[in-house]
N, C-alpha and C. Protein backbone atom coordinates (compact mmCIF):
# COMPACT_ATOMS: atom_id res chain seq x y z
N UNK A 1 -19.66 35.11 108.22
CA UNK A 1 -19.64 34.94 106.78
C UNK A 1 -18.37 35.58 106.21
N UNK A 2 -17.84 35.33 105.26
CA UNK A 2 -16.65 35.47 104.69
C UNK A 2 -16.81 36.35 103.64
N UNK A 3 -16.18 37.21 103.43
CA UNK A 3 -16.34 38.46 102.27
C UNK A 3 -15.22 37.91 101.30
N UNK A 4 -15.87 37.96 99.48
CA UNK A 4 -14.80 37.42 98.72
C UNK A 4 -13.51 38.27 98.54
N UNK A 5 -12.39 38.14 98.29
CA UNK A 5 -11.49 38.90 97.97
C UNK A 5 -11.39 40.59 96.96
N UNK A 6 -10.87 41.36 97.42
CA UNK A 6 -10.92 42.68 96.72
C UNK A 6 -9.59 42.26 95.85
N UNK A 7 -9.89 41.82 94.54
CA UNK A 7 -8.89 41.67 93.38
C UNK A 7 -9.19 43.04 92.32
N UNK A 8 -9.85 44.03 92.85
CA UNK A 8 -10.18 44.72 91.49
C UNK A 8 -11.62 44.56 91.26
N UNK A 9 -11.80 44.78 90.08
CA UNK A 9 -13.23 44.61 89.75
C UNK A 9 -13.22 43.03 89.14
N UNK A 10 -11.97 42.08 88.85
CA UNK A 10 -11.93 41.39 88.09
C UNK A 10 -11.63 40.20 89.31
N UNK A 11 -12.19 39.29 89.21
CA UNK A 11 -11.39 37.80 89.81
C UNK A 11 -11.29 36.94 88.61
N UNK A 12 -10.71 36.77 87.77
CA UNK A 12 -10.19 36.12 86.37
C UNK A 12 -8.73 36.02 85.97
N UNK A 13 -8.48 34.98 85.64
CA UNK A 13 -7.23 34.65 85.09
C UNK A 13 -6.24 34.22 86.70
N UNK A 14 -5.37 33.64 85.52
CA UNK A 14 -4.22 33.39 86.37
C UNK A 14 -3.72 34.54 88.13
N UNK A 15 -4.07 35.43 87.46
CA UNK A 15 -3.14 36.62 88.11
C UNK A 15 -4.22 36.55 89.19
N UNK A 16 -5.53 36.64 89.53
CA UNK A 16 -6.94 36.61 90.39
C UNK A 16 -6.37 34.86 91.61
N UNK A 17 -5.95 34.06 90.50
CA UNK A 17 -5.33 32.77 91.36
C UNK A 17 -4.43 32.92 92.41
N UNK A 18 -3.63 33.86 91.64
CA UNK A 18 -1.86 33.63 91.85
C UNK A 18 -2.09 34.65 93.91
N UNK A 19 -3.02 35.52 93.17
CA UNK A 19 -3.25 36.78 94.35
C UNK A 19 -4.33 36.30 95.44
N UNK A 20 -5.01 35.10 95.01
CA UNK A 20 -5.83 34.46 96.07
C UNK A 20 -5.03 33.98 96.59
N UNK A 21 -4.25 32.63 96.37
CA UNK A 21 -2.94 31.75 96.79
C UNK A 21 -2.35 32.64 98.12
N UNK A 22 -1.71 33.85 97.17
CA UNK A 22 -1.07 34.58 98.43
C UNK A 22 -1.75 34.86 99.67
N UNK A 23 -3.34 35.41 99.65
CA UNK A 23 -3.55 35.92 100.87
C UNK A 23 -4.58 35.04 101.55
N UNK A 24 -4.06 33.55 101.14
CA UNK A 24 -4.47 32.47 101.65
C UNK A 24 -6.32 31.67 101.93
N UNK A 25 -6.88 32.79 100.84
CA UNK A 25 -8.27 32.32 100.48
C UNK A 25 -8.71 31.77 99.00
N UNK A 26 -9.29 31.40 98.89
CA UNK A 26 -10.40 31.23 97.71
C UNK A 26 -11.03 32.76 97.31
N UNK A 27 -11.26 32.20 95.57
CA UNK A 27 -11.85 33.60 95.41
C UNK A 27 -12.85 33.93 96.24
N UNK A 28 -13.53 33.19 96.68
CA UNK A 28 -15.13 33.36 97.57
C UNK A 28 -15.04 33.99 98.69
N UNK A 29 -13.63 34.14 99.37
CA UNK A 29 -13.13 34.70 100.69
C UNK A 29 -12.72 33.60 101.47
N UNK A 30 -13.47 32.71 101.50
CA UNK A 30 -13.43 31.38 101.78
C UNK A 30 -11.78 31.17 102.26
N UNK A 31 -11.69 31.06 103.74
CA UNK A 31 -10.18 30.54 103.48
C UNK A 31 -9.54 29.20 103.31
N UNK A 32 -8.26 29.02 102.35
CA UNK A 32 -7.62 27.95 102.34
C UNK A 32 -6.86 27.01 103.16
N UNK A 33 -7.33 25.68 103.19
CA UNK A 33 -6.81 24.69 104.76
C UNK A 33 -5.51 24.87 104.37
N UNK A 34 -4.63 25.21 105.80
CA UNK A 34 -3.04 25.63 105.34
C UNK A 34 -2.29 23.90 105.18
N UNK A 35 -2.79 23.29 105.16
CA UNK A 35 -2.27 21.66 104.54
C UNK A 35 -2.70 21.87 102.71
N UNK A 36 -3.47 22.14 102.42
CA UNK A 36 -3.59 22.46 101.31
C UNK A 36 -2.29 23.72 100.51
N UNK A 37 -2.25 24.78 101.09
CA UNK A 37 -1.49 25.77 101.06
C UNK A 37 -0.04 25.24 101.00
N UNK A 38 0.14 24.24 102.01
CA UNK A 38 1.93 24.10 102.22
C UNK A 38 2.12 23.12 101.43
N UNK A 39 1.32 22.44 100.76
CA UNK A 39 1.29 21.12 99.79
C UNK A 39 1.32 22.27 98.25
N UNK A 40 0.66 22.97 98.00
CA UNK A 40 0.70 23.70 96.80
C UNK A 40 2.54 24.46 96.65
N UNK A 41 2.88 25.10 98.08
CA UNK A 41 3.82 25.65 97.91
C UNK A 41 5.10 25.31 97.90
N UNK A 42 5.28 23.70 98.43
CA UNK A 42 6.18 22.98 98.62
C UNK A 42 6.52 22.02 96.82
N UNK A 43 5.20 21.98 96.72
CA UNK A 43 4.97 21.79 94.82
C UNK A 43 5.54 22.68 93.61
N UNK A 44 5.33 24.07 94.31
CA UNK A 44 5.61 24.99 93.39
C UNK A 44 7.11 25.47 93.50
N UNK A 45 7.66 25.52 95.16
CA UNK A 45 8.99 25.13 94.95
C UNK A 45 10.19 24.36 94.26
N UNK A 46 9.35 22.83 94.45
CA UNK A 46 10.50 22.31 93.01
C UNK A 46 9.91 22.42 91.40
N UNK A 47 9.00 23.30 91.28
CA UNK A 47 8.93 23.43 89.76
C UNK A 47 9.66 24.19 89.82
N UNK A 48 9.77 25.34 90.60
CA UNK A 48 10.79 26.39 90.17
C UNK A 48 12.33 26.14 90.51
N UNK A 49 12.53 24.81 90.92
CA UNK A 49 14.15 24.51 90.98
C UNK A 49 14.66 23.49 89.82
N UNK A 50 13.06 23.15 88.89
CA UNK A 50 13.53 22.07 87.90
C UNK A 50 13.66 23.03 86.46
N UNK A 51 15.22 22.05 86.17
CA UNK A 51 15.91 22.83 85.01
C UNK A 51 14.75 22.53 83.63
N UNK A 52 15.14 23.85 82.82
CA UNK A 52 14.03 24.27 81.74
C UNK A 52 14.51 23.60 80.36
N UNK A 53 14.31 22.90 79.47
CA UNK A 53 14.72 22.72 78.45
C UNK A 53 14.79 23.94 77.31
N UNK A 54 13.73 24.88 77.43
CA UNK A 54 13.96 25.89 76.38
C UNK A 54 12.46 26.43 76.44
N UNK A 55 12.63 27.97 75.78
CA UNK A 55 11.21 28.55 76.30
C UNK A 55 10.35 28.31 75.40
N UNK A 56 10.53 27.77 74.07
CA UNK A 56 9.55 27.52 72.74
C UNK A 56 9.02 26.45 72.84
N UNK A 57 10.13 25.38 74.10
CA UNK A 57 8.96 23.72 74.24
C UNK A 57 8.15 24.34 75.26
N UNK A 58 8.85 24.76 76.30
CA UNK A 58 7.43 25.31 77.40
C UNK A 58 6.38 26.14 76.91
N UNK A 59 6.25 26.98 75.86
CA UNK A 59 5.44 27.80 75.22
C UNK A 59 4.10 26.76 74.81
N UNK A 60 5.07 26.00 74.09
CA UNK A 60 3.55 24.82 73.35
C UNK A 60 3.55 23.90 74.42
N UNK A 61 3.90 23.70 75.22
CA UNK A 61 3.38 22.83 76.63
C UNK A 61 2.32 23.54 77.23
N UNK A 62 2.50 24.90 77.38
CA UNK A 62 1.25 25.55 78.12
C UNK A 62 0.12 25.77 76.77
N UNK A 63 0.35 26.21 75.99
CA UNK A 63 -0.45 26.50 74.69
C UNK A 63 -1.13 25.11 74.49
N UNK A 64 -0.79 24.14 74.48
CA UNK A 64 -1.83 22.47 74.40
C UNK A 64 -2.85 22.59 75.66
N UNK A 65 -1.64 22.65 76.91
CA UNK A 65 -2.22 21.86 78.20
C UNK A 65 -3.44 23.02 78.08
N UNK A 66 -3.25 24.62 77.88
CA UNK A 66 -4.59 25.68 78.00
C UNK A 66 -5.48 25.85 76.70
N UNK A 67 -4.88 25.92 76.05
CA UNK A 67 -5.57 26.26 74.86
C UNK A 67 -6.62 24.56 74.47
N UNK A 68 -6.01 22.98 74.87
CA UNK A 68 -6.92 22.37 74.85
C UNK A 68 -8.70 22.36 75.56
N UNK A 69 -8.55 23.69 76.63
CA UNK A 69 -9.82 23.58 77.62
C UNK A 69 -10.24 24.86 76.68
N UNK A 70 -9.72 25.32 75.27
CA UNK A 70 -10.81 26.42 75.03
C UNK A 70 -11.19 26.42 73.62
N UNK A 71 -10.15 25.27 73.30
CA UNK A 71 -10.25 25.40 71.38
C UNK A 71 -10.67 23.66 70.81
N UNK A 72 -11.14 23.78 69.75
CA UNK A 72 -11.19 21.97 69.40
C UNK A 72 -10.30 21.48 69.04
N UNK A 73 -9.75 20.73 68.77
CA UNK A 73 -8.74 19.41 68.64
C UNK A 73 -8.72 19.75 67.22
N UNK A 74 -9.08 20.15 66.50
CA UNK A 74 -8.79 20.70 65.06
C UNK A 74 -8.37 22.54 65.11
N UNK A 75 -9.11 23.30 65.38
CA UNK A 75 -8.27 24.57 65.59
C UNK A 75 -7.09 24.60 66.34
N UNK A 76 -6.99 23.80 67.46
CA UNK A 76 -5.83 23.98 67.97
C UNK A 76 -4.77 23.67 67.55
N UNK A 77 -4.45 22.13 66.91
CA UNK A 77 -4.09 21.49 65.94
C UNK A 77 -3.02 22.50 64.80
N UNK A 78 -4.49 22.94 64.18
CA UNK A 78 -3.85 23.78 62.89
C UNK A 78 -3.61 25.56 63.18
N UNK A 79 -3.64 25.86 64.46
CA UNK A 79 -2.92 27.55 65.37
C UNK A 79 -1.81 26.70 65.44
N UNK A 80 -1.27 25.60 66.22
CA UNK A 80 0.15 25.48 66.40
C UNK A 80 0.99 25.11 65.39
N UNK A 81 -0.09 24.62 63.87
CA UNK A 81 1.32 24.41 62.79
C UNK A 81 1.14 25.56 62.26
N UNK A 82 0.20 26.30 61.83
CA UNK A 82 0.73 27.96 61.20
C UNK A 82 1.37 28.70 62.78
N UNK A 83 1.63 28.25 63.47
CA UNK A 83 2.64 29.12 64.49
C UNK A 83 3.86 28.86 63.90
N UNK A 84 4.21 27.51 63.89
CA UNK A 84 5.88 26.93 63.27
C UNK A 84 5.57 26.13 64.34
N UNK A 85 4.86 25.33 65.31
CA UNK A 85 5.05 24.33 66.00
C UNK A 85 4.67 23.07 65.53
N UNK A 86 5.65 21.99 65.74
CA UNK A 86 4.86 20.55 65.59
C UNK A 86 3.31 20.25 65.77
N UNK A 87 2.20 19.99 64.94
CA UNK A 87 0.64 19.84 65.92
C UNK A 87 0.82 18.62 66.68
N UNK A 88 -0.15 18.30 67.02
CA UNK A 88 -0.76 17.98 68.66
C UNK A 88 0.11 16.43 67.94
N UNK A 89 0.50 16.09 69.15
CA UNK A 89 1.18 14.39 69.24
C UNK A 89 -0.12 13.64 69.39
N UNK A 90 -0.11 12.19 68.61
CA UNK A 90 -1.19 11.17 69.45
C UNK A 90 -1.17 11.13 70.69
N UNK A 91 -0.19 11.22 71.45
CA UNK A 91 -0.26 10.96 72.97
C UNK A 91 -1.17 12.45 73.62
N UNK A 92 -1.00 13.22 73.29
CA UNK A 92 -1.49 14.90 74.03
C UNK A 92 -3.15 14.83 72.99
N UNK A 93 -3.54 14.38 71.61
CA UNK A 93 -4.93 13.85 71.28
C UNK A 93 -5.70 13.24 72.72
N UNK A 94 -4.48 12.25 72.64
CA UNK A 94 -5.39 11.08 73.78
C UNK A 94 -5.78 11.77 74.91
N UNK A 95 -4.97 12.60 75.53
CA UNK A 95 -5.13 13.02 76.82
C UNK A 95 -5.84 13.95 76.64
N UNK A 96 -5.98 14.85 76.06
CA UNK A 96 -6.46 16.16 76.71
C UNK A 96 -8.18 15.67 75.22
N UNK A 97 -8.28 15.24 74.57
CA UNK A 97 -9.37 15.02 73.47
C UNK A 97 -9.65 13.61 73.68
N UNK A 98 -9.32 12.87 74.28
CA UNK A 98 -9.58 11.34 74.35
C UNK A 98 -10.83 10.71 74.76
């Protein structure tokens, strides 16, 4: 049987992911098929070689793509125009509220 990972008292958030990834299990202990592993890391390699347009579009790129799995299509909407951001495009409605 597989013992889950010692992250702390916490397995949450990004950072609980990022630290499973590395020591090649699932939070559950469970380990990860290394075809899975070299497909994630070979992925994450060219994100990190593709050039950035600017950190305020990537800001509301992650702020839609996350904040759509926690807020409604109307709060989220109206947090990103009292931020100073454009709200949600019809196309990012469709997708992530469609």
């Amino acid at each position: 049987m597989t013992q889950p990972m010692d992250l702390g008292s916490q397995a949450v958030g990004a950072d609980a992911v990022d630290a499973a990834i590395a020591q090649g299990q699932d939070l559950d202990g469970s380990p990860i098929p290394p075809a899975m592993l070299e497909l994630y890391q070979s992925v994450m390699a060219l994100e990190a070689q593709r050039q950035r347009s600017g950190v305020t579009k990537t800001m509301r790129s992650r702020i839609v793509r996350i904040g759509a799995k926690h807020l409604s299509q109307a709060e989220l909407d109206t947090k990103l125009t009292e931020a100073g951001w454009e709200g949600l495009k019809p196309k990012e409605i469709a997708f992530y509220y469609g």
